[in-house]
Protein backbone atom coordinates (compact mmCIF):
# COMPACT_ATOMS: atom_id res chain seq x y z
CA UNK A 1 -11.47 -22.89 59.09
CA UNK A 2 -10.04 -19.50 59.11
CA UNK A 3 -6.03 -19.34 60.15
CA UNK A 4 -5.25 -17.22 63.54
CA UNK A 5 -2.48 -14.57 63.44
CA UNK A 6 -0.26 -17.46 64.67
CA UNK A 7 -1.02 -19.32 61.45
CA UNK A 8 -1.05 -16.56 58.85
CA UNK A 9 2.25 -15.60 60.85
CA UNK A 10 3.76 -19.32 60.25
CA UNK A 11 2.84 -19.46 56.56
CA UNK A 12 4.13 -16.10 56.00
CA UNK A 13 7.56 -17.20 57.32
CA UNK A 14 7.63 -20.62 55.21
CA UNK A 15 6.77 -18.23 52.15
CA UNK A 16 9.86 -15.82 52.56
CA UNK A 17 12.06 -19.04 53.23
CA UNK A 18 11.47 -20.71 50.16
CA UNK A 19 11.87 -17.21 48.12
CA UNK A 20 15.56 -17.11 50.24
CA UNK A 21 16.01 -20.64 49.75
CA UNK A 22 15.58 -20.03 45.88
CA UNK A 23 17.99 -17.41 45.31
CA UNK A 24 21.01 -17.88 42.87
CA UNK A 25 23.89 -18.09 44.37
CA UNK A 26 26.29 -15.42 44.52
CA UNK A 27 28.98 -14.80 41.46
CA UNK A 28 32.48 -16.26 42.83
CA UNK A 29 35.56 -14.36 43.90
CA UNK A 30 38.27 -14.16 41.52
CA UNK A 31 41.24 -13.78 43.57
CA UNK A 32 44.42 -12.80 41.48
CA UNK A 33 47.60 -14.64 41.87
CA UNK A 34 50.06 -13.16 39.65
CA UNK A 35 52.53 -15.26 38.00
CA UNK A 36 54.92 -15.61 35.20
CA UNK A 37 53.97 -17.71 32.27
CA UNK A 38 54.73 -18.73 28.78
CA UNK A 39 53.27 -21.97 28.12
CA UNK A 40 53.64 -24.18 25.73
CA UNK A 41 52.54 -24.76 21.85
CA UNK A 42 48.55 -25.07 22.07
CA UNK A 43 45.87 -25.07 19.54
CA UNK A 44 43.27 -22.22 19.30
CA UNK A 45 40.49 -21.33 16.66
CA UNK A 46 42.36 -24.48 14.53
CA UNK A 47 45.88 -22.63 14.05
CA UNK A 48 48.62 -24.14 16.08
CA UNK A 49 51.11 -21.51 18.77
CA UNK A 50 54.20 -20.96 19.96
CA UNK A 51 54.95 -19.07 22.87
CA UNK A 52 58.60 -17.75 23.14
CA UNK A 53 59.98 -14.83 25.17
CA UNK A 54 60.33 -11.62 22.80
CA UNK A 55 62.07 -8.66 24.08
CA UNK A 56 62.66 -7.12 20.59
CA UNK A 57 59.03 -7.56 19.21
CA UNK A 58 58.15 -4.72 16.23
CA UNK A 59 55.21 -5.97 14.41
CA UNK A 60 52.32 -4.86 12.51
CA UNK A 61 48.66 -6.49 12.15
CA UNK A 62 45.28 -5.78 13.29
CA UNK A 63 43.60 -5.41 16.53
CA UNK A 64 40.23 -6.57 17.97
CA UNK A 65 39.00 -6.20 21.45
CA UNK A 66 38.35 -8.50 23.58
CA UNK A 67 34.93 -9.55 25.51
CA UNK A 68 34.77 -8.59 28.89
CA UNK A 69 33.78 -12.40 30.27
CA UNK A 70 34.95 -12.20 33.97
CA UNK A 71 37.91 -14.52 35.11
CA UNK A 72 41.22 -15.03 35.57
CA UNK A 73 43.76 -13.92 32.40
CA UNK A 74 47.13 -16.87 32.31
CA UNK A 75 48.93 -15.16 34.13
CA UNK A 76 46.60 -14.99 37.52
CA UNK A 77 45.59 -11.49 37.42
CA UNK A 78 41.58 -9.96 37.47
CA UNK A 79 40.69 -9.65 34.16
CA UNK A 80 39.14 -6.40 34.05
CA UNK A 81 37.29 -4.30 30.90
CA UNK A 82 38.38 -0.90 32.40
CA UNK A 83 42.44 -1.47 32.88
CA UNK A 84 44.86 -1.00 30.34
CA UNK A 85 45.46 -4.74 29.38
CA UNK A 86 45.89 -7.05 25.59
CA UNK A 87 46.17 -10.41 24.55
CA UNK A 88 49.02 -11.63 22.61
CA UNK A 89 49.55 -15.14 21.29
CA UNK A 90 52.85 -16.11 22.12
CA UNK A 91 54.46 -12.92 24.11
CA UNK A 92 56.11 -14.14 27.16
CA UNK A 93 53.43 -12.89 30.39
CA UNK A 94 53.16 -10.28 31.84
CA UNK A 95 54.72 -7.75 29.87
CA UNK A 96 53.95 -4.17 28.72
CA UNK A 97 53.74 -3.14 25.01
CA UNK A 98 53.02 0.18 23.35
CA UNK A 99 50.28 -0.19 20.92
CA UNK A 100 50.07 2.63 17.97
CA UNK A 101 46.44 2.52 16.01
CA UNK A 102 48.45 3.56 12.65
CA UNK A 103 44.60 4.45 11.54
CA UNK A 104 44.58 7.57 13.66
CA UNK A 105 48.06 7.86 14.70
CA UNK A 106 46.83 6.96 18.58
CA UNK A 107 49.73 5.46 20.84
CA UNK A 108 49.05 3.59 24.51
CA UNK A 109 51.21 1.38 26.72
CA UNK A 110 49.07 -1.89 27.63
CA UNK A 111 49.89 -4.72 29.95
CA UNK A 112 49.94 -8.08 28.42
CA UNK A 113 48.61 -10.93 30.83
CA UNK A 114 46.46 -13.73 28.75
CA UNK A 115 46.89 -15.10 25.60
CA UNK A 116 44.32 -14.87 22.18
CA UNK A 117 42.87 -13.39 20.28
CA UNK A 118 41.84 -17.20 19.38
CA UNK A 119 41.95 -15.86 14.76
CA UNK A 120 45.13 -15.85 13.25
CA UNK A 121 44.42 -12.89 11.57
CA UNK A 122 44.60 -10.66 14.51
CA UNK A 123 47.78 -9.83 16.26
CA UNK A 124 46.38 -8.48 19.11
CA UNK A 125 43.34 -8.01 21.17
CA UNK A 126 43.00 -4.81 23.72
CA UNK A 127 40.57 -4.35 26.38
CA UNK A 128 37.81 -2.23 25.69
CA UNK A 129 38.82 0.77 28.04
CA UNK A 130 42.19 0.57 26.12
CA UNK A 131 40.30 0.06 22.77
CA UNK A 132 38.29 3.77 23.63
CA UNK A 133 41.44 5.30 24.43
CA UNK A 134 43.13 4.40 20.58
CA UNK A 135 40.02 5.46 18.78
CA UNK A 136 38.80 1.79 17.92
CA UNK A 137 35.11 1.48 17.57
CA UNK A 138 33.19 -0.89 19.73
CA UNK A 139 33.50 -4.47 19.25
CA UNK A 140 35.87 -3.26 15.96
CA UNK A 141 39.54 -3.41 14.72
CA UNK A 142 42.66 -1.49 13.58
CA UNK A 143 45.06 -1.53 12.10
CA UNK A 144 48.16 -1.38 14.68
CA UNK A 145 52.17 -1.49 15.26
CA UNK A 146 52.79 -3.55 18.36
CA UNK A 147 56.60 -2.47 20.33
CA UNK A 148 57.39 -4.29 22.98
CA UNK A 149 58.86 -1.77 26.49
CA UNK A 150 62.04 -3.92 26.99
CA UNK A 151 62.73 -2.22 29.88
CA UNK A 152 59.24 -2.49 31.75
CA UNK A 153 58.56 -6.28 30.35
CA UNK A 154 61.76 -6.84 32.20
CA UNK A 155 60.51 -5.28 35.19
CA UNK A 156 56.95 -6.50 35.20
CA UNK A 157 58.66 -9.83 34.64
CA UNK A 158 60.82 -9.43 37.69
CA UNK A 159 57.85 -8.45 39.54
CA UNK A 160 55.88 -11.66 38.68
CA UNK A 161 58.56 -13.83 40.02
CA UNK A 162 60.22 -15.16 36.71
CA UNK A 163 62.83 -14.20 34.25
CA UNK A 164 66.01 -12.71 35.31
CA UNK A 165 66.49 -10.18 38.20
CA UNK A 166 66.75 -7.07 37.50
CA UNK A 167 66.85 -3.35 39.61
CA UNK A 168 63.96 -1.80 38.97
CA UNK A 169 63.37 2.49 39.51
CA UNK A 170 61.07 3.72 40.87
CA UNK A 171 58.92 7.09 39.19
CA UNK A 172 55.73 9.01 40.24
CA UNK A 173 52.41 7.97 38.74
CA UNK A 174 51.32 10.19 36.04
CA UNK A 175 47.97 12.08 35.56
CA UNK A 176 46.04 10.84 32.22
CA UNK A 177 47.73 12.96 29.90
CA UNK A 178 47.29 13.72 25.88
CA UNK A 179 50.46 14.23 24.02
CA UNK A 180 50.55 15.25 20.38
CA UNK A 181 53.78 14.76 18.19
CA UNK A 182 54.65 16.77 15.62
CA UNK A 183 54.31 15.63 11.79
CA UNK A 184 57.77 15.02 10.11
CA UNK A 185 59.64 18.57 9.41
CA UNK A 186 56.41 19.97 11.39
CA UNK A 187 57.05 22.18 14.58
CA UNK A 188 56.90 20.49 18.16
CA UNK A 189 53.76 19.13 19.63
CA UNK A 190 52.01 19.63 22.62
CA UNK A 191 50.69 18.21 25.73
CA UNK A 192 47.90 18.60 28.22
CA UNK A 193 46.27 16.71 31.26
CA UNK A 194 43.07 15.73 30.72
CA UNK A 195 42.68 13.78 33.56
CA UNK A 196 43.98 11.71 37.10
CA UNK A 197 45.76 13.23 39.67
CA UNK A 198 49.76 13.88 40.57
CA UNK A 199 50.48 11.58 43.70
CA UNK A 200 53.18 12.64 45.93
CA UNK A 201 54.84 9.39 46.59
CA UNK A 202 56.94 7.42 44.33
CA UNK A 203 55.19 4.33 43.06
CA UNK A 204 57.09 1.36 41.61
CA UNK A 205 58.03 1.54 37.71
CA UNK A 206 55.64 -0.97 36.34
CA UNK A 207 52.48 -0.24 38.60
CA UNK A 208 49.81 -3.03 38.87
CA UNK A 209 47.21 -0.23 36.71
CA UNK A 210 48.78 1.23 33.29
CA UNK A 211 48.30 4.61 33.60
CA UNK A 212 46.20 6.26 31.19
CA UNK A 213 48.69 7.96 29.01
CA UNK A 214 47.49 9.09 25.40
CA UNK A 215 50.10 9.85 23.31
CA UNK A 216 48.55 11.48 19.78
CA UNK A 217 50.94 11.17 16.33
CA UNK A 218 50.16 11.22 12.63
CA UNK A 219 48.02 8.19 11.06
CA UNK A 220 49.71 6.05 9.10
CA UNK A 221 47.56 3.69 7.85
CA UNK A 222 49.65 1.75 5.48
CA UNK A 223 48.65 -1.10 3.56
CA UNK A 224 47.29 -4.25 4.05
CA UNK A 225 49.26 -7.25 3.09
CA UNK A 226 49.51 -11.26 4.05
CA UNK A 227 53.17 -12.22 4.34
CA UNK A 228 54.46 -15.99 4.14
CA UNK A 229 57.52 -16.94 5.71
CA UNK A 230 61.77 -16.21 5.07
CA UNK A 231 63.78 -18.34 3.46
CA UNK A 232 67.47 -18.21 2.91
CA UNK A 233 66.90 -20.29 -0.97
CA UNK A 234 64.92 -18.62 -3.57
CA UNK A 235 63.64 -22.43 -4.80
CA UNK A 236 62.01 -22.35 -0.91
CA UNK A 237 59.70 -18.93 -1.19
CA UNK A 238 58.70 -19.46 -4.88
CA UNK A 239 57.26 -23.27 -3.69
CA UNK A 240 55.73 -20.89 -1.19
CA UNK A 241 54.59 -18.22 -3.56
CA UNK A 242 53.33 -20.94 -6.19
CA UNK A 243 50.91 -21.92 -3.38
CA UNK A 244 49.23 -18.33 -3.21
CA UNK A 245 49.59 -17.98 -6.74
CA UNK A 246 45.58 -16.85 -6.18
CA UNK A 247 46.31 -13.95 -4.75
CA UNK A 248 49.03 -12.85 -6.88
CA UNK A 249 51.76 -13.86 -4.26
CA UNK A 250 55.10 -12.72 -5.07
CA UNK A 251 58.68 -13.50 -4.24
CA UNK A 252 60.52 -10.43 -2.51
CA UNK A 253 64.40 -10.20 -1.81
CA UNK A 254 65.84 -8.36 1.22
CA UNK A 255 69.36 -8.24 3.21
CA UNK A 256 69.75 -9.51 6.97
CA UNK A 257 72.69 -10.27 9.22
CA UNK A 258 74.61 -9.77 5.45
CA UNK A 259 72.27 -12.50 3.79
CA UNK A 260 70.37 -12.68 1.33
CA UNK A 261 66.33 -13.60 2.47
CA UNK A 262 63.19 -14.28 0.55
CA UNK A 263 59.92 -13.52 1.60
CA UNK A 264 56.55 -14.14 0.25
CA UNK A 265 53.87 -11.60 0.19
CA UNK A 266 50.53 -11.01 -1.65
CA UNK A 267 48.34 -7.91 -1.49
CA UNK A 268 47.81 -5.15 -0.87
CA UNK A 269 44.30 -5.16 0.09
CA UNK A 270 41.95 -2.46 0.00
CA UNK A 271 40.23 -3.39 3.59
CA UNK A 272 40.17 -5.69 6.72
CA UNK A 273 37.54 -8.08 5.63
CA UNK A 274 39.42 -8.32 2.12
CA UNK A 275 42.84 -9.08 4.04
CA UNK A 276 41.07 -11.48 6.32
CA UNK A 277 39.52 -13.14 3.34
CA UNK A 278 42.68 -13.33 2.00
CA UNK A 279 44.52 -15.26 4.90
CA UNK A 280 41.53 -17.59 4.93
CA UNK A 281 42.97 -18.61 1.48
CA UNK A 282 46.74 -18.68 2.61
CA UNK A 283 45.49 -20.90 5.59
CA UNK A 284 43.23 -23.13 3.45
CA UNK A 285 46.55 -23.49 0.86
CA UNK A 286 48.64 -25.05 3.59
CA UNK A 287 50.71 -21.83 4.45
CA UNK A 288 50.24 -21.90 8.12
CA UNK A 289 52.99 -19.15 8.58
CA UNK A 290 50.58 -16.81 7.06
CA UNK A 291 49.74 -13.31 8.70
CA UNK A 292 48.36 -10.15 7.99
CA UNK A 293 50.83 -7.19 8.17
CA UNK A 294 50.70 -3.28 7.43
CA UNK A 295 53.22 -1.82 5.32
């Protein structure tokens, strides 16, 4: 029996209601809640650590970037692939380092707020706006020095609600500027805006939003090398150095504080895959101290 408008009418409804009825649900809200943090010693891609606070950190290593999965970093803010943010291992949360790709001679300020990269081999891991802005190729690494800001950690620390309290200044935001430095002996660089806008009121030191501030020196690209842990006794390293005797490890001397200290080192190598291959080995020997650094 043929359906009346009534009935074509009804079935049409029950049609649209099961296509509504069927639809995925929408993605949650992430709703930031920013917070100090340090943590504990955890486990992550089977390497064991150690979060401590760091307000003097200088090292060297190699960067990756990090997926843009959607979440929450540890310490409660958005994670988001377009701001100016890392991931350290064991850097106290948040805090704001300067991160110089020694390949091109690059130099950005980042925020750090969650911890990884998960391999020991990297030292840090940018997002990819801030990976564009040093030069890194997609889904790629570099090698990098890592400074911490002491004075802007302290702040951004303050600002979370942890660590000790501090005044902090206030400054203007700044446009996205290029900066080049001069080469040693050279003559002075230069500078230019390539982007943003001037705001006319004074915005808080640290602001949630690095600005994007490019700062252009001379590559350095150094060599690669995997160091192993100080000792104050020469009998400690060469046990050390006897482990990586595969990789030609060798015993080095230096002076500290008016000591005496022996490191371990082996290298260099001629590329990333050949360093990381390298640490693999240092890991697999029991040397769990083990890192890649550029000298």
């Amino acid at each position: 029996m043929p359906l009346g408008r009534a009935g074509l009418a009804l079935l049409t409804a029950l049609g649209l209601s099961g296509c509504l009825h069927h639809r995925p649900p929408p993605a949650p809200a992430f709703v930031a809640a920013l917070h100090y943090a340090l943590g504990g010693a955890y486990q992550a891609g089977g390497h064991w650590y150690y979060p401590a606070e760091d307000y003097a950190l200088d090292a060297t290593g190699i960067a990756s970037v990090w997926d843009s999965t959607p979440g929450l970093t540890s310490d409660g803010e958005v994670r988001e692939p377009g701001a100016l943010t890392a991931q350290m291992q064991t850097l106290q949360m948040p805090a704001v380092v300067e991160v110089i790709n020694l390949e091109n001679g690059r130099q950005l300020l980042v925020r750090v707020d969650d911890r990884g990269p998960a391999s020991p081999a990297r030292l840090i891991a940018v997002s990819p706006r801030a990976a564009v802005l040093l030069g890194m190729a997609p889904g790629g690494a570099a090698r990098v020095r890592v400074r911490i800001d002491q004075v802007q950690s302290r702040a951004v620390v303050e600002q979370a609600g942890g660590g000790p309290k501090l005044a902090i200044a206030t400054a203007p935001p700044r446009a996205v500027i290029e900066e080049s430095l001069p080469a040693p002996g050279g003559a002075a660089g230069r500078s230019r805006v390539i982007g943003g806008a001037q705001a006319e009121q004074a915005t808080p030191l640290v602001p949630d939003r690095l600005p994007e501030r490019v700062t252009q020196g001379y590559a350095q690209p150094g060599e690669l090398m995997i160091q192993a842990g100080r000792f104050g006794r020469f009998t400690y390293a060469n046990a050390v150095a006897a482990k990586l005797a595969g990789l030609g490890a060798d015993v080095v001397r230096s002076r500290a504080d008016r000591q005496t200290v022996y490191g371990v080192q082996a290298g260099p190598f001629g590329t990333i895959a050949q360093a990381d291959a390298a640490l693999a080995q240092a890991l697999r020997a029991g040397v769990v101290d083990a890192h890649i650094v550029v000298q």
